[in-house]
N, C-alpha and C. Protein backbone atom coordinates (compact mmCIF):
# COMPACT_ATOMS: atom_id res chain seq x y z
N UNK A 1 0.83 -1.19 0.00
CA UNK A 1 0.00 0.00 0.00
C UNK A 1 0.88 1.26 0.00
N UNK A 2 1.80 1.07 0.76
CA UNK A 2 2.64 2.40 0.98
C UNK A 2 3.57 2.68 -0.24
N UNK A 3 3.99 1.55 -1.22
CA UNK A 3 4.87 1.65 -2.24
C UNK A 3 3.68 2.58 -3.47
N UNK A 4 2.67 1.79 -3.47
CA UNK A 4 1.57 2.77 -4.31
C UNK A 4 1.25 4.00 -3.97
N UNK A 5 0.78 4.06 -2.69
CA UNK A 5 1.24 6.08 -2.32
C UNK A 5 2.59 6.75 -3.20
N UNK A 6 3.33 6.25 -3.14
CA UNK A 6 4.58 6.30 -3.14
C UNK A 6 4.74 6.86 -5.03
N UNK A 7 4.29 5.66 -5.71
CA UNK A 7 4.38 5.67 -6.95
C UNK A 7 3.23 6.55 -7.45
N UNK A 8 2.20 7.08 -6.60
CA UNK A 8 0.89 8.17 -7.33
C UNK A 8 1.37 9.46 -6.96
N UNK A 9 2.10 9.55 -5.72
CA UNK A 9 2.84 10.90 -5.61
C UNK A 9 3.83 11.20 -6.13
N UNK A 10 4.73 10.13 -7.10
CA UNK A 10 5.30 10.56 -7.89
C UNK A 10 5.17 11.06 -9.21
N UNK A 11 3.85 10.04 -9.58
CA UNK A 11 3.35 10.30 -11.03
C UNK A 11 2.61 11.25 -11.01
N UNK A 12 2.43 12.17 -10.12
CA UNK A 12 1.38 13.38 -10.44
C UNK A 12 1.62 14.19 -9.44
N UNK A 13 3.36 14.57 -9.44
CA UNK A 13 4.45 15.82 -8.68
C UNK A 13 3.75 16.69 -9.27
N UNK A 14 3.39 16.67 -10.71
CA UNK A 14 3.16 18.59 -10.69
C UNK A 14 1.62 18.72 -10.13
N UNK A 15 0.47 18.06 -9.76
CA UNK A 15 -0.29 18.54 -8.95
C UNK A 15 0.60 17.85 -7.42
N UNK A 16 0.19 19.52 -6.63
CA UNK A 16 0.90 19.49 -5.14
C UNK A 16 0.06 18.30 -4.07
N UNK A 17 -1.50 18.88 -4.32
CA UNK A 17 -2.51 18.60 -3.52
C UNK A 17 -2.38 16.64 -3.97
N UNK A 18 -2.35 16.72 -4.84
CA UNK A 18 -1.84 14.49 -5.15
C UNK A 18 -0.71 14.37 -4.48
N UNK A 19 0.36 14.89 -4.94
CA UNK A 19 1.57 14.67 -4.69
C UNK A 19 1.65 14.52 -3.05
N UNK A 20 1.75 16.05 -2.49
CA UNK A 20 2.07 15.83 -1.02
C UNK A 20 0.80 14.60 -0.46
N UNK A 21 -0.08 14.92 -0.68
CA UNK A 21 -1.22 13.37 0.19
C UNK A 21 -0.55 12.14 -0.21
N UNK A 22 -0.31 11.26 -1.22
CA UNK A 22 -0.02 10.64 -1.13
C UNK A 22 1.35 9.99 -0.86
N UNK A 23 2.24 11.12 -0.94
CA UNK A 23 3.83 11.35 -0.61
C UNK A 23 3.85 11.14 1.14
N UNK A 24 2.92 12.10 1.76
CA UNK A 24 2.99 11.88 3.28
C UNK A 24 2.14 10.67 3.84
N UNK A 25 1.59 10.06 3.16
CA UNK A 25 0.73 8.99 3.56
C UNK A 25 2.15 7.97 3.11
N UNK A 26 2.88 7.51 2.24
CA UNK A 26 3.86 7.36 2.14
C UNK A 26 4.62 7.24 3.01
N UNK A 27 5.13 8.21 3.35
CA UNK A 27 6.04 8.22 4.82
C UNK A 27 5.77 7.88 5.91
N UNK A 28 4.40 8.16 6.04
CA UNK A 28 3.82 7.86 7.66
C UNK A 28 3.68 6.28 7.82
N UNK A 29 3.20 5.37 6.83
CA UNK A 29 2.66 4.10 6.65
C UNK A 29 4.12 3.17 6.52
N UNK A 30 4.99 3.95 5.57
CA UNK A 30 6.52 3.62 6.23
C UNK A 30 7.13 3.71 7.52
N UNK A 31 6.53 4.71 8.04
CA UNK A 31 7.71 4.60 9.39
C UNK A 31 7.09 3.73 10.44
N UNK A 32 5.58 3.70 10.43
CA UNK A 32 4.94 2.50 10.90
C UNK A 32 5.64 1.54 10.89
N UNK A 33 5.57 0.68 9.55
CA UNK A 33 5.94 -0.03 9.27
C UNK A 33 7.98 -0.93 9.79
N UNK A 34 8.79 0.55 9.29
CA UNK A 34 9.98 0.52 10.36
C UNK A 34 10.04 0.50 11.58
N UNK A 35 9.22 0.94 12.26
CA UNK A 35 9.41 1.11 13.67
C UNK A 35 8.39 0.17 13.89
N UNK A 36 7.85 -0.55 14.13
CA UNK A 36 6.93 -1.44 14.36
C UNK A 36 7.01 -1.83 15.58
N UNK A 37 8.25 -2.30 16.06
CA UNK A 37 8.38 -3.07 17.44
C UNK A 37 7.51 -1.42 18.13
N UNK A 38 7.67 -0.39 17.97
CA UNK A 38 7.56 0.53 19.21
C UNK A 38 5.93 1.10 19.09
N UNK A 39 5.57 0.50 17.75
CA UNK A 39 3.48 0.66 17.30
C UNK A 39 3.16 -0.70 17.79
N UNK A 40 3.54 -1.53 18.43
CA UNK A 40 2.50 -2.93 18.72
C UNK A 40 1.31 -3.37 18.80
N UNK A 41 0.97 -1.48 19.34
CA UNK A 41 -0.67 -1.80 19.88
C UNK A 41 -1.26 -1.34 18.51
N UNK A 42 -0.85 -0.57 17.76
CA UNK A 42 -1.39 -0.36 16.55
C UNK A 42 -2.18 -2.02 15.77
N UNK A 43 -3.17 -1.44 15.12
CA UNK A 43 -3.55 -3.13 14.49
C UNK A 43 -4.00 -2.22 13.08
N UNK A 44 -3.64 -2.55 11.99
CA UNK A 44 -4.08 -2.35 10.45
C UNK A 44 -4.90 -2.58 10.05
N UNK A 45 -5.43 -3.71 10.33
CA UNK A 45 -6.79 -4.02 9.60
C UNK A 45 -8.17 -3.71 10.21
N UNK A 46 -7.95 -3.22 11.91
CA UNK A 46 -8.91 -2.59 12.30
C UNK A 46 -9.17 -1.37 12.11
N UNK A 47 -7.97 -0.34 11.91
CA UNK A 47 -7.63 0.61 11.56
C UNK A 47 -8.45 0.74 10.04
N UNK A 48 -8.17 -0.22 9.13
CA UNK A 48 -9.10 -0.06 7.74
C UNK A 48 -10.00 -0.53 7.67
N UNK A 49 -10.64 -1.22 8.67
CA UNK A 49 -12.13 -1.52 8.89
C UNK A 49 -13.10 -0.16 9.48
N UNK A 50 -12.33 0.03 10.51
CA UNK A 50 -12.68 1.44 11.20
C UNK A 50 -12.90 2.75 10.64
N UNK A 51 -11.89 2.77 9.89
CA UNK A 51 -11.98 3.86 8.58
C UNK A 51 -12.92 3.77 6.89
N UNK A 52 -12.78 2.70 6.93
CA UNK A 52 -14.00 2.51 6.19
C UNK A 52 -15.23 2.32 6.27
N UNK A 53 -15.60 2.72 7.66
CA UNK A 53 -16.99 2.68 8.34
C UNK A 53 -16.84 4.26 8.39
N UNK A 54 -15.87 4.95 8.77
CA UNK A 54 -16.13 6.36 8.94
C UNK A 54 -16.24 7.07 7.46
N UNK A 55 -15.95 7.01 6.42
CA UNK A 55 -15.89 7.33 5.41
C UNK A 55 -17.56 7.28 5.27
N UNK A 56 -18.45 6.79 5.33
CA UNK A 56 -19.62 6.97 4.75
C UNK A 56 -19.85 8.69 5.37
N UNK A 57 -19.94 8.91 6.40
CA UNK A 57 -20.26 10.49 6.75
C UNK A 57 -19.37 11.73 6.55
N UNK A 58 -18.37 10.70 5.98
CA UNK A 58 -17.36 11.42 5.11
C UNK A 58 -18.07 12.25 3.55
N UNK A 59 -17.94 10.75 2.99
CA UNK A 59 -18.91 11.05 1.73
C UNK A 59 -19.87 11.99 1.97
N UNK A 60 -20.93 11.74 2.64
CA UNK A 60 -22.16 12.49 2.83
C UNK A 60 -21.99 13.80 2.87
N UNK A 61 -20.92 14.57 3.82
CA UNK A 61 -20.89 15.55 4.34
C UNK A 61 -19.91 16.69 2.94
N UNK A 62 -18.97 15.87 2.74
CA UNK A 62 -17.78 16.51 1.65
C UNK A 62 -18.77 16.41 0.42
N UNK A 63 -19.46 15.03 0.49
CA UNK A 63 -19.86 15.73 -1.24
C UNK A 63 -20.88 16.66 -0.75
N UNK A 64 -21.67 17.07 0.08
CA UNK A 64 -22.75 18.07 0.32
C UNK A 64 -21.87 19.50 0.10
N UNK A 65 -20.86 19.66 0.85
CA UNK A 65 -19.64 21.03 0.88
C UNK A 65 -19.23 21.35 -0.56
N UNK A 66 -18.64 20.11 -1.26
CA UNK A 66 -18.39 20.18 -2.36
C UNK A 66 -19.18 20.57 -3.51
N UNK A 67 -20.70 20.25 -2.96
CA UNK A 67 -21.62 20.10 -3.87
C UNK A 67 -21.85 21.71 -3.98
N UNK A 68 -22.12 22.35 -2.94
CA UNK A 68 -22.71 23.54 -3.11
C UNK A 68 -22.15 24.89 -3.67
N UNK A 69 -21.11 25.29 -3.62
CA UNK A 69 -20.15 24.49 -3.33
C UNK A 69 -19.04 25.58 -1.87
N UNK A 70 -19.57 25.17 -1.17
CA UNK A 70 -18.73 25.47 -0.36
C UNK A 70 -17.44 25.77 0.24
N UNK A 71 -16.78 24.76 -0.40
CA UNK A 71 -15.55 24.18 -0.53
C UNK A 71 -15.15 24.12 -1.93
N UNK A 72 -14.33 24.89 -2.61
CA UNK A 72 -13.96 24.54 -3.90
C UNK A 72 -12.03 23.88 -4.06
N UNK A 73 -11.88 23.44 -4.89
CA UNK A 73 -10.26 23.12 -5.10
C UNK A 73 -10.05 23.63 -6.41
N UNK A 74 -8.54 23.89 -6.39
CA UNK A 74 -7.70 24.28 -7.47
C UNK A 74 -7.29 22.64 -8.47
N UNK A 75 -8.54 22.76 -9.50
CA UNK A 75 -8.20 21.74 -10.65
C UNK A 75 -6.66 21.57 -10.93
N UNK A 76 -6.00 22.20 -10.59
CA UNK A 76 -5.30 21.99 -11.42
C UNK A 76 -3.56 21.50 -10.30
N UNK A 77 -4.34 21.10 -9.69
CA UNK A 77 -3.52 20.83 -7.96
C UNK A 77 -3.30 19.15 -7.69
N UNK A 78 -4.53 18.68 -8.41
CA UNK A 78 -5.00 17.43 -8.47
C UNK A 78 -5.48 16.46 -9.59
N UNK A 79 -5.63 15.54 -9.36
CA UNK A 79 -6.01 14.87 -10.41
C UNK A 79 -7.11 14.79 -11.35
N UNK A 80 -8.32 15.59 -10.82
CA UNK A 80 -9.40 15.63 -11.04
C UNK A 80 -10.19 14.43 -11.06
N UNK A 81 -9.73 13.65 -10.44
CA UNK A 81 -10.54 12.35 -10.41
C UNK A 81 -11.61 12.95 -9.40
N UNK A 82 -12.82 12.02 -9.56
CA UNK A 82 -14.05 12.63 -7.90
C UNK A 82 -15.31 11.55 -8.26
N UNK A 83 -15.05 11.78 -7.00
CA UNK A 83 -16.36 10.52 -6.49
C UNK A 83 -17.51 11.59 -6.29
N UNK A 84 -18.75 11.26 -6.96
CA UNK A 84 -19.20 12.38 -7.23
C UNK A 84 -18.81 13.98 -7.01
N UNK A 85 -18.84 14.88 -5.91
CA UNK A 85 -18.08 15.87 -6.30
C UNK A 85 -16.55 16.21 -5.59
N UNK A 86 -16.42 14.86 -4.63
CA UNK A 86 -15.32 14.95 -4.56
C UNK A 86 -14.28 14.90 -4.62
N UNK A 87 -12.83 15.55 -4.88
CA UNK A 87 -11.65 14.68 -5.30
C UNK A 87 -11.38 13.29 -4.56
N UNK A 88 -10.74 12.75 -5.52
CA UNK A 88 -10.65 11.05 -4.92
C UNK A 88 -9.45 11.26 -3.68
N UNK A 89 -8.62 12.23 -3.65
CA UNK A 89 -7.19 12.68 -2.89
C UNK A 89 -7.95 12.95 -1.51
N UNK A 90 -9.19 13.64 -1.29
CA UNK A 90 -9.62 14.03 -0.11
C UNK A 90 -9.69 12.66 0.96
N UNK A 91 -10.07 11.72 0.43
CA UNK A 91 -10.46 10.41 0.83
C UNK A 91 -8.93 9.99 1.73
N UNK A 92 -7.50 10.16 1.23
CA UNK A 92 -6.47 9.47 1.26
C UNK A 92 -5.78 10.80 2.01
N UNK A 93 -6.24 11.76 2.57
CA UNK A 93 -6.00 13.05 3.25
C UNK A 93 -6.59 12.47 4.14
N UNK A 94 -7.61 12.24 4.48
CA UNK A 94 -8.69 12.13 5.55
C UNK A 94 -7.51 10.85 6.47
N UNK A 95 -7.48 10.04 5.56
CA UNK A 95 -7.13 8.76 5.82
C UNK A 95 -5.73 9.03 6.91
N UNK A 96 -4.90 9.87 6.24
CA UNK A 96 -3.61 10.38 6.92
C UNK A 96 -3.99 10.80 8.17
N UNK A 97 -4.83 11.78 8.11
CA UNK A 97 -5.35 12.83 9.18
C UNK A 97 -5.72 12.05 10.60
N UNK A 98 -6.49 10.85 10.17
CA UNK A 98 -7.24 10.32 10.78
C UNK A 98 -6.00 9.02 11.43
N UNK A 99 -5.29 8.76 10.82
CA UNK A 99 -4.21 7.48 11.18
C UNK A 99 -3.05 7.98 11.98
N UNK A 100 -2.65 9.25 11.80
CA UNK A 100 -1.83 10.12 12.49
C UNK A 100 -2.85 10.20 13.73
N UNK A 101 -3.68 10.48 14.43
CA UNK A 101 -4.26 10.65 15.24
C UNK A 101 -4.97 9.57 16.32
N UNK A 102 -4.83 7.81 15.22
CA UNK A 102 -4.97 7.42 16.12
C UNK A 102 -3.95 6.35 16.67
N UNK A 103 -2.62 6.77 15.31
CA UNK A 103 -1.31 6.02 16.32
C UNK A 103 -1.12 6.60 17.05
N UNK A 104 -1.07 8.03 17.48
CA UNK A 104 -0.22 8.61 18.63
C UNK A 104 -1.30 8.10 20.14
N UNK A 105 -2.15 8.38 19.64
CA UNK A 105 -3.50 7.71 20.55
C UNK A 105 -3.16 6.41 21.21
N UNK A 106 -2.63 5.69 20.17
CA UNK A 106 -2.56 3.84 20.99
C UNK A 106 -1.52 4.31 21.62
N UNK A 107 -0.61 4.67 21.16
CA UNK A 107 1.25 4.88 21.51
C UNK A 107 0.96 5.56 22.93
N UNK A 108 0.43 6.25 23.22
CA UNK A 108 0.38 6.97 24.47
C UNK A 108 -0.75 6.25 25.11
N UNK A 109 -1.59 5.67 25.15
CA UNK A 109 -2.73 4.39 25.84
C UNK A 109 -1.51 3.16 26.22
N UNK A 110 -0.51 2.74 25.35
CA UNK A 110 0.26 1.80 25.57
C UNK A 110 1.43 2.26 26.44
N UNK A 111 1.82 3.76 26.10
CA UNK A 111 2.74 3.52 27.38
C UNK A 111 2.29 4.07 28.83
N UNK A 112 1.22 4.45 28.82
CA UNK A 112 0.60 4.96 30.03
C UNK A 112 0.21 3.28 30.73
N UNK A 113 -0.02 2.68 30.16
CA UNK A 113 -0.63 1.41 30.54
C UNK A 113 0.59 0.26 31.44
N UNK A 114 2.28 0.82 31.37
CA UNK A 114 3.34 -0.13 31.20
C UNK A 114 3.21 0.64 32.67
């Protein structure tokens, strides 16, 4: 997963808004991955079970913002891909946002716990 971040933030450097999301999702899912002994309590597949349950009020809410449009983006930043009106990049932002927040979460539950 992290080598494909890896390879979409490269193939689409000149939009920033692709590039950096999937470049830092990249890094973060790597250093996971390196440091592992010190994420234990971390678990992945609950983590993408969990997140793919939150994404529905995701959808709901971003394409409503997007829709109106509330929220606009610079075409030309991104890929223009979109799930109905949203970029497909917001999804894999969220994802960062949301995974950054709940390793530090276990990491500090786990060492408060020792």
């Amino acid at each position: 997963m992290a080598i494909g971040f890896l390879v979409v933030g490269i193939l689409f450097k000149e939009q920033q808004y692709t590039s950096w999301t999937f470049i830092l999702n990249f890094i973060f899912i790597t250093g996971l991955y390196v440091f592992r002994k010190k994420f234990m309590s971390f678990d992945a597949l609950s983590f993408l079970v969990s997140y793919a349950i939150c994404l529905i009020p995701f959808l709901l809410v971003n394409g409503f913002l997007t829709a109106l449009p509330v929220i606009e983006y610079n075409h030309t930043e991104n890929f223009n891909f979109r799930i109905y009106t949203i970029p497909v990049e917001d999804i894999f932002y969220g994802m960062l946002l949301i995974l950054v927040n709940v390793v530090i979460y276990e990491k500090l539950q786990s060492t408060k716990t020792k």
